[in-house]
Protein backbone atom coordinates (compact mmCIF):
# COMPACT_ATOMS: atom_id res chain seq x y z
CA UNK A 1 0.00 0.00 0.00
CA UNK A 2 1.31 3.28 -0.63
CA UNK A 3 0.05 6.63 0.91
CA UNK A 4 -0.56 9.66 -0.72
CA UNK A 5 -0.68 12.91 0.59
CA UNK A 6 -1.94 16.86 -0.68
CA UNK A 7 0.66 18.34 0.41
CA UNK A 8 1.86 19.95 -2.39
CA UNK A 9 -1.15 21.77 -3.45
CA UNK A 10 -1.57 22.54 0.39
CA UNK A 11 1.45 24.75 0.44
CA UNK A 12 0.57 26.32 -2.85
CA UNK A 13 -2.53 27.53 -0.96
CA UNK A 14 -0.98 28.43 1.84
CA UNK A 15 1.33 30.75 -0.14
CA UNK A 16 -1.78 32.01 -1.64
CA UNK A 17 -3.55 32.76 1.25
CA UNK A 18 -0.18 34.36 3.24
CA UNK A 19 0.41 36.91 0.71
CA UNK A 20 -3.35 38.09 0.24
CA UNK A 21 -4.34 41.05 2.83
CA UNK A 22 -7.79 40.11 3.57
CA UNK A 23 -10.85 42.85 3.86
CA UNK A 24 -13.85 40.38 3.47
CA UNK A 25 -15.11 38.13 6.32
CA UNK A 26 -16.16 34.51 6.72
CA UNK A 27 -19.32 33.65 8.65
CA UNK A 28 -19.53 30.01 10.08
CA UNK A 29 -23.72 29.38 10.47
CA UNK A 30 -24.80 26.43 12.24
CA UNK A 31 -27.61 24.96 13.73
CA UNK A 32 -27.57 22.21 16.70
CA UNK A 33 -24.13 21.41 15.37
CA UNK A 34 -22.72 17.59 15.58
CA UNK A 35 -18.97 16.45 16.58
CA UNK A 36 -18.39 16.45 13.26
CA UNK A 37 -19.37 20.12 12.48
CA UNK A 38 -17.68 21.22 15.50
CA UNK A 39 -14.26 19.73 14.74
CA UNK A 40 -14.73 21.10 10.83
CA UNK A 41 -15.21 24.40 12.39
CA UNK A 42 -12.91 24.79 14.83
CA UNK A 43 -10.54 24.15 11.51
CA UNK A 44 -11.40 26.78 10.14
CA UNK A 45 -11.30 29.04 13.10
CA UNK A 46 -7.99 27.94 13.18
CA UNK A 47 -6.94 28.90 9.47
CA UNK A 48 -8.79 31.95 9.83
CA UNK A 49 -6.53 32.87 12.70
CA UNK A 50 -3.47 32.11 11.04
CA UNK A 51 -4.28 34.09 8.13
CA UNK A 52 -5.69 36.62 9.71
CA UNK A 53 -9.16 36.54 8.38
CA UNK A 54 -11.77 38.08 9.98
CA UNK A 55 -14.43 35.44 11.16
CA UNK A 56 -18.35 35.42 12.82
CA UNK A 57 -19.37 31.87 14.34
CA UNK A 58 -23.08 32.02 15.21
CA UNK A 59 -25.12 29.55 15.79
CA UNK A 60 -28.76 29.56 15.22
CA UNK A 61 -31.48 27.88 17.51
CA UNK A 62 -35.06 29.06 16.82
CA UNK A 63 -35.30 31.41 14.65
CA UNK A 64 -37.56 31.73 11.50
CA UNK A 65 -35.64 30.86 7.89
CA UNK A 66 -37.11 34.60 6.96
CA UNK A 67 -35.10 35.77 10.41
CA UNK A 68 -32.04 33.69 9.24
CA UNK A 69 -31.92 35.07 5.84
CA UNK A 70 -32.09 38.63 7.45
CA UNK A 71 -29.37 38.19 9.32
CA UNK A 72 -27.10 36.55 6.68
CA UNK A 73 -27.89 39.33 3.95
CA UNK A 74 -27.20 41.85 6.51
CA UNK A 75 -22.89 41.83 5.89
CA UNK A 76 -21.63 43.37 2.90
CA UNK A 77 -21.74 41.59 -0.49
CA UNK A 78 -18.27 40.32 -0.71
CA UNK A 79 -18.32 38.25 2.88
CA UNK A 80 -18.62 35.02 2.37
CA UNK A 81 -20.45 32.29 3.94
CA UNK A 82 -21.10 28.64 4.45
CA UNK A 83 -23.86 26.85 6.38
CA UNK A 84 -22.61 23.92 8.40
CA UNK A 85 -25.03 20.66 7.36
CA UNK A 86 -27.07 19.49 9.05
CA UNK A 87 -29.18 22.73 8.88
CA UNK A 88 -32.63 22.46 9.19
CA UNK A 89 -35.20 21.41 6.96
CA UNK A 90 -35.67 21.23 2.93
CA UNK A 91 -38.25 23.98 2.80
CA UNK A 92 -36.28 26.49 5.24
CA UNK A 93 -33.07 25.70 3.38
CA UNK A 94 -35.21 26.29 -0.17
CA UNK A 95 -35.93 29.64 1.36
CA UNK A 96 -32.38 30.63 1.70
CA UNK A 97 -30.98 28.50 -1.20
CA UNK A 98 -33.04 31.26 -3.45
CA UNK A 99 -32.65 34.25 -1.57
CA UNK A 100 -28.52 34.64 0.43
CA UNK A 101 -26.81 37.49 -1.57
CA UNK A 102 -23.50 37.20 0.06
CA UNK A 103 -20.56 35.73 -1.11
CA UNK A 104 -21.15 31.94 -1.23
CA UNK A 105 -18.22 29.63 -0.67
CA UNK A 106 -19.80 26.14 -0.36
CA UNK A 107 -22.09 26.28 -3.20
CA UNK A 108 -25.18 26.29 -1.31
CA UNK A 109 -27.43 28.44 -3.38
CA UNK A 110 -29.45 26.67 -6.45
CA UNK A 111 -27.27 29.35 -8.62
CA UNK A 112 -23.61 27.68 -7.40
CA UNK A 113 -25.09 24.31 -7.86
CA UNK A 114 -27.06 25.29 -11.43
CA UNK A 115 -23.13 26.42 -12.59
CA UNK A 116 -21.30 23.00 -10.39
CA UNK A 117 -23.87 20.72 -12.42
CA UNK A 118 -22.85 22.46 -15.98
CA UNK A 119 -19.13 21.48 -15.02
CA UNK A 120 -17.80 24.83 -12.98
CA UNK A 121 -14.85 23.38 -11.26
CA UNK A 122 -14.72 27.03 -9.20
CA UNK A 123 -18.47 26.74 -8.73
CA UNK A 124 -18.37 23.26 -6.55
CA UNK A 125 -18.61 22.52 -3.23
CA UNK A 126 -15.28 22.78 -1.59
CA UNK A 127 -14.77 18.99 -0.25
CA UNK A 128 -15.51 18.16 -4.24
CA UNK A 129 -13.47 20.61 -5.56
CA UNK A 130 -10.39 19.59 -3.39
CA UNK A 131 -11.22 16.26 -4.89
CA UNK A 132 -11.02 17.45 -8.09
CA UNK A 133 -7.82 19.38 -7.58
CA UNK A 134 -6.11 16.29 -6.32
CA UNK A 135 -7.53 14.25 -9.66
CA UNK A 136 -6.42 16.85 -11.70
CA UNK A 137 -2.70 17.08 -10.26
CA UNK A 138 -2.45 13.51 -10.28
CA UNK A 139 -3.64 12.44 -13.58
CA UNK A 140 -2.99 14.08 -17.15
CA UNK A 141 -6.39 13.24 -17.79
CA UNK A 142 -9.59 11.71 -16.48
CA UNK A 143 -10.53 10.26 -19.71
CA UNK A 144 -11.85 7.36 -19.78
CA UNK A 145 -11.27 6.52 -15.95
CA UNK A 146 -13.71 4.59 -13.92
CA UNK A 147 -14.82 6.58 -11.20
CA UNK A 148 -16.91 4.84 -8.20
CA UNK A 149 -18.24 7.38 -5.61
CA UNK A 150 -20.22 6.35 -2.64
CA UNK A 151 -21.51 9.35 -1.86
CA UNK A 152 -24.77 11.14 -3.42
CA UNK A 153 -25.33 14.25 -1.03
CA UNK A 154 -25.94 17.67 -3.09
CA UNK A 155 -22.21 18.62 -1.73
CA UNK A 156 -20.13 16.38 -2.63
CA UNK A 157 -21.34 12.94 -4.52
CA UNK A 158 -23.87 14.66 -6.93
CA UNK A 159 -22.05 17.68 -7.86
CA UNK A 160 -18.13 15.48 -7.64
CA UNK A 161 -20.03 13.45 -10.45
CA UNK A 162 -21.69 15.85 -12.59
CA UNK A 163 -17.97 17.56 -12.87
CA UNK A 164 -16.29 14.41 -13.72
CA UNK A 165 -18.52 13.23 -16.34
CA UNK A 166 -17.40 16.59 -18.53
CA UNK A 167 -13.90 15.77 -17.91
CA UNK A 168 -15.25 12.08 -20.04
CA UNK A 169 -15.11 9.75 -17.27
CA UNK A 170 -16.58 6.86 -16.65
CA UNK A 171 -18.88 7.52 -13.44
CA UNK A 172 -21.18 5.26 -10.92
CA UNK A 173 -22.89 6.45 -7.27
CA UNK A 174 -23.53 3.76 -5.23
CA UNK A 175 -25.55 3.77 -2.11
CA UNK A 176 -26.27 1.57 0.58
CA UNK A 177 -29.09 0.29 -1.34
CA UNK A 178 -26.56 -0.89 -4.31
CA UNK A 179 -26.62 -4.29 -5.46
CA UNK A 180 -23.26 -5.66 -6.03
CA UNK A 181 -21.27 -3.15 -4.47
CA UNK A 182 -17.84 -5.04 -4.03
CA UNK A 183 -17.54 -6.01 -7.57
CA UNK A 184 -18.42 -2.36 -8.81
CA UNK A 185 -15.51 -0.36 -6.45
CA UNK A 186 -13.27 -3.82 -7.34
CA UNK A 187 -13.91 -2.62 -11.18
CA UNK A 188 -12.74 0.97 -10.61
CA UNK A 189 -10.16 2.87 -11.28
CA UNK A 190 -10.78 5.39 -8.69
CA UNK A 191 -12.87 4.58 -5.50
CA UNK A 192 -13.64 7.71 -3.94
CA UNK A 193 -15.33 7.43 -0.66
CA UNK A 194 -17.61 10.08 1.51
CA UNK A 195 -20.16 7.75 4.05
CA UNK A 196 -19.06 8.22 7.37
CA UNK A 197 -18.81 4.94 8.45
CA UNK A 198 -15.45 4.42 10.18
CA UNK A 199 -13.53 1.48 8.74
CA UNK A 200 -16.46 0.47 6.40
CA UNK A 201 -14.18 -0.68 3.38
CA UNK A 202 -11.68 -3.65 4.00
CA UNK A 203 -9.47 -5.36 1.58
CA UNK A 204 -12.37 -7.27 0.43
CA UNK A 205 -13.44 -4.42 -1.80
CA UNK A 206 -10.22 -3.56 -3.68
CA UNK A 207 -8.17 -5.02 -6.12
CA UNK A 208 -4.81 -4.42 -6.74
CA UNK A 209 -3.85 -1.30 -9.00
CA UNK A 210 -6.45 0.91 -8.24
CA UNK A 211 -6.61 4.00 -6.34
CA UNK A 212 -8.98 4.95 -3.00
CA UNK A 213 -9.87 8.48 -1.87
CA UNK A 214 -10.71 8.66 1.31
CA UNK A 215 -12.50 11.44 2.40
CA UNK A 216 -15.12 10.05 5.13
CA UNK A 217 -14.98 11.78 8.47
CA UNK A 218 -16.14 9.93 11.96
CA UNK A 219 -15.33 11.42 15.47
CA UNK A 220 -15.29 8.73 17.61
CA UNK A 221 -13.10 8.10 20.59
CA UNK A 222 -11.58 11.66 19.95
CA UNK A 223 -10.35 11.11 16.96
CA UNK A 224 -11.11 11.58 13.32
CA UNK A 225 -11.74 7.95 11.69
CA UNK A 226 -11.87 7.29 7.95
CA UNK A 227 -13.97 4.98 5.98
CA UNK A 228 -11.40 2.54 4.74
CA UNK A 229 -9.78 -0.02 7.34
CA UNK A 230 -6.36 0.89 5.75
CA UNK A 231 -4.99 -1.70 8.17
CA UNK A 232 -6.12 -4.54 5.88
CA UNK A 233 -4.97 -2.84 2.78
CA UNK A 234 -1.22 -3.75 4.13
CA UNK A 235 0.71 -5.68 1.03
CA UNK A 236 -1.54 -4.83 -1.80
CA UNK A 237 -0.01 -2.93 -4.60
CA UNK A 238 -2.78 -0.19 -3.98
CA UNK A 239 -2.69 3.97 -3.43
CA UNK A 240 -4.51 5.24 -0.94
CA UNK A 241 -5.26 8.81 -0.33
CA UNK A 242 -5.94 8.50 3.58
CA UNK A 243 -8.61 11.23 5.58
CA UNK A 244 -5.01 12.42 7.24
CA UNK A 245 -3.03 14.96 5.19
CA UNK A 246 -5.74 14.35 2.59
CA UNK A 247 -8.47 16.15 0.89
CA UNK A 248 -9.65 17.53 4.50
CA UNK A 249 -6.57 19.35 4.59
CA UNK A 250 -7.17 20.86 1.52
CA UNK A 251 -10.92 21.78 2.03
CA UNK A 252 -10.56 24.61 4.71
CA UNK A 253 -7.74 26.28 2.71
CA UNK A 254 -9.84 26.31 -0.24
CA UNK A 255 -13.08 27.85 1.38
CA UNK A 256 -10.65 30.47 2.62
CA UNK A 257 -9.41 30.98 -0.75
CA UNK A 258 -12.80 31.79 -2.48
CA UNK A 259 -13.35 34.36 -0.15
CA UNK A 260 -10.23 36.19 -2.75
């Protein structure tokens, strides 16, 4: 097994970031946040810090979506945003999907996602687009690459796949509800996995030459677990790009960066 790591295109980024003087804010919404939105956030408290970016964290609790598109609206044009899922429900996200005029950095809005379906690399959700930054630096093409994802959320399976498809791969969503799941991610090229299910994927799903993306996220025990048992993928000729110095480490320096 070999690891990969980002960290090339991390310290581009970083460069980026250092020698931009930031004016704009970032606001960090939530709503009865989880672990897992917690840990993401304190992230990128932490790069905001470092970069000195100027950053609101509010959390909402019972407020009205007309009350919560109010307040967002309220900053100046060229702050940016992103809502922290899981944030309410469809019809009081629909609300603000059609109506936040600030700067948005996670393609939330039904106009970010409209331009991420047509193939916008700069219009996807950052998780995907780290994704596809990774791809891209990687491999000279995507042409004619099998691609599994399991994944289909609107933020990074649906919107990872659209984008992929114009760049003439070969792409499949799975779900839990797949049949014949093994011998689909065994017939891949690229297995790129977003479920949340710590150590989910064993050997038993892989075959040799191929590689895994591992972008699942699990707090348990105080830790960050990802969804491949990379344990068991010891002696296989295999890549792996683990959830450690992975596309997580990419994602919060590329929200930050759409805020230039």
């Amino acid at each position: 097994m070999k690891i990969l790591n980002t960290d090339c295109i991390k310290d581009t980024l970083v460069d980026k970031l250092t020698s931009h003087k930031f004016t704009n804010k970032i606001l960090l919404l939530s709503k009865n946040p989880t672990s897992e939105v917690l840990y993401y956030k304190k992230a990128i408290i932490k790069r905001c810090e470092k970069f000195a970016i100027e950053y609101v964290d509010y959390e909402f609790t019972t407020e009205k979506p007309e009350e919560i598109l109010a307040y967002i609206n309220s900053y100046d044009k060229e702050d940016g945003y992103i809502i922290l899922a899981p944030f309410g429900d469809g019809k009081d996200l629909a609300l603000l999907k059609d109506n936040i005029e600030i700067k948005d950095l996670d393609a939330f809005t039904y106009k970010a996602q409209g331009h991420a379906m047509e193939g916008s690399t700069e219009s996807l959700p950052q998780t995907a687009r780290a994704i596809v930054r990774f791809l891209e630096e990687k491999y000279s093409s995507l042409k004619g690459k099998n691609i599994v994802i399991s994944n289909k959320t609107t933020t990074i399976g649906k919107p990872l796949a659209m984008n992929l498809l114009t760049k003439y791969a070969t792409v499949t969503i799975i779900t839990r509800h797949t049949a014949n799941q093994k011998d689909l991610i065994k017939n891949a090229d690229i297995f790129i996995s977003a479920i949340g299910k710590a150590n989910f994927y064993d050997k038993s799903y892989f075959t040799e030459g191929m590689l895994v993306v591992d972008v699942g996220t699990t707090y348990l025990d105080g830790k960050i677990i990802g969804d491949v048992d990379y344990k068991s993928l010891e002696g296989m000729d295999i890549e792996v790009l683990t959830n450690k110095r992975g596309i997580g480490a990419l994602t919060t320096l590329m929200l930050l960066e759409s805020l230039i």
